[in-house]
Protein backbone atom coordinates (compact mmCIF):
# COMPACT_ATOMS: atom_id res chain seq x y z
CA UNK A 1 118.62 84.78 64.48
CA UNK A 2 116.84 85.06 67.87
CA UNK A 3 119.44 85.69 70.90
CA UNK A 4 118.81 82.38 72.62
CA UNK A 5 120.26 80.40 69.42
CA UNK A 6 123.06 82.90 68.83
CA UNK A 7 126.23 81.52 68.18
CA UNK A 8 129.63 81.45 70.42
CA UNK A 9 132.90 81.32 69.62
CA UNK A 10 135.11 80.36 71.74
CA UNK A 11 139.04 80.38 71.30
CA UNK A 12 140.92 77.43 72.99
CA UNK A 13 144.07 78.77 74.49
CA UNK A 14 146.55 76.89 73.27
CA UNK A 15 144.55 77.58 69.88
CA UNK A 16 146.81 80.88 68.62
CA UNK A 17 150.26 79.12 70.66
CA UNK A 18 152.57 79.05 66.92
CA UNK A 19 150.88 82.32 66.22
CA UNK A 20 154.18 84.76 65.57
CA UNK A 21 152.43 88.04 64.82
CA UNK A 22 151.69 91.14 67.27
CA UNK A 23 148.82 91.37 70.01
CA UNK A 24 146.97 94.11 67.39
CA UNK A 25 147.23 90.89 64.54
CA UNK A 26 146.06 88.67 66.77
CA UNK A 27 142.89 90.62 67.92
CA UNK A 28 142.44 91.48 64.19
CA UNK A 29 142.81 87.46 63.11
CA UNK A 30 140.16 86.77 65.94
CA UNK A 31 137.64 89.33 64.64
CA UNK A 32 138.39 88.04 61.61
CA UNK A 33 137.26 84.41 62.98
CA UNK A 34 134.03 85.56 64.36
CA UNK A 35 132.93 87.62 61.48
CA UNK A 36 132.84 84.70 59.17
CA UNK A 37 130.12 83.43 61.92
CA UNK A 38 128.27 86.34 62.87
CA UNK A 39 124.39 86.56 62.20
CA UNK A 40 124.56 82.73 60.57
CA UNK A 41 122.49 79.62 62.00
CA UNK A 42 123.99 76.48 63.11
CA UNK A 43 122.77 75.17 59.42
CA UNK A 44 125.00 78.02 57.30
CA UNK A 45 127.69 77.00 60.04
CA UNK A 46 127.54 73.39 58.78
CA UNK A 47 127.28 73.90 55.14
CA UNK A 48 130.56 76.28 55.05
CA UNK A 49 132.03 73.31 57.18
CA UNK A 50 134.42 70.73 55.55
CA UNK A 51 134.72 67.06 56.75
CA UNK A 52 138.64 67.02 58.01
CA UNK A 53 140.70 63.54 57.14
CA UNK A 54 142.80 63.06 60.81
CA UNK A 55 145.23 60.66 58.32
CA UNK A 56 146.24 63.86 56.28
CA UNK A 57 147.15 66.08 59.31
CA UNK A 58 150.34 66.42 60.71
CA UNK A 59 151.09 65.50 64.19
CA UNK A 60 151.06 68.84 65.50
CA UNK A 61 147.46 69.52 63.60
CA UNK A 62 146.38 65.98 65.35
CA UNK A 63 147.41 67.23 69.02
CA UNK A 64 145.67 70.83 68.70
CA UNK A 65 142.80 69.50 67.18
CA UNK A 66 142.76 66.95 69.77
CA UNK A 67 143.24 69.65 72.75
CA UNK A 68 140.38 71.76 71.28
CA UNK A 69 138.27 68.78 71.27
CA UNK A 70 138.97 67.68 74.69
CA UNK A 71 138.62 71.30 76.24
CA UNK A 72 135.85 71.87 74.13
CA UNK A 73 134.27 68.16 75.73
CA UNK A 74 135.50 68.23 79.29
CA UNK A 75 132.80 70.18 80.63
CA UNK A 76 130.20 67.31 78.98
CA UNK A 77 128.89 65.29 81.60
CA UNK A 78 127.69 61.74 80.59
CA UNK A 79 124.28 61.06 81.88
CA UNK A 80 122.29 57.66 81.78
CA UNK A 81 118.61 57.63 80.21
């Protein structure tokens, strides 16, 4: 994959908040995260993706996945075409 379409990760804060474990599991968890990425297109991304049902979360699931999506977003400007 050429640099310019490289992929980044990028941990929301509030992402690791109920994580219990020790700074040193935490950096290894992360690695962990952006290993299962690293050297893969945007089209491997999406076909190791699965479709999440927002019914079947609970409401603590719902509000981080709603928190990642909004800091992920916020930065988005709309623009008229």
């Amino acid at each position: 994959m050429s640099e310019d379409k490289k992929i980044k990760i990028v941990f929301d804060p509030a992402f690791f908040e109920a994580f219990e474990g020790t700074q040193e599991e935490l950096d290894e968890l992360m690695e962990e995260i952006m290993s299962q990425f690293e050297g893969k297109t945007a089209e491997e991304i999406k076909a190791m993706s699965q479709p999440v049902d927002w019914d079947e979360l609970d409401q603590d699931e719902q509000e981080q996945l709603g928190r990642a999506f909004h800091n992920a977003t916020n930065d988005i400007k709309p623009t008229l075409q």
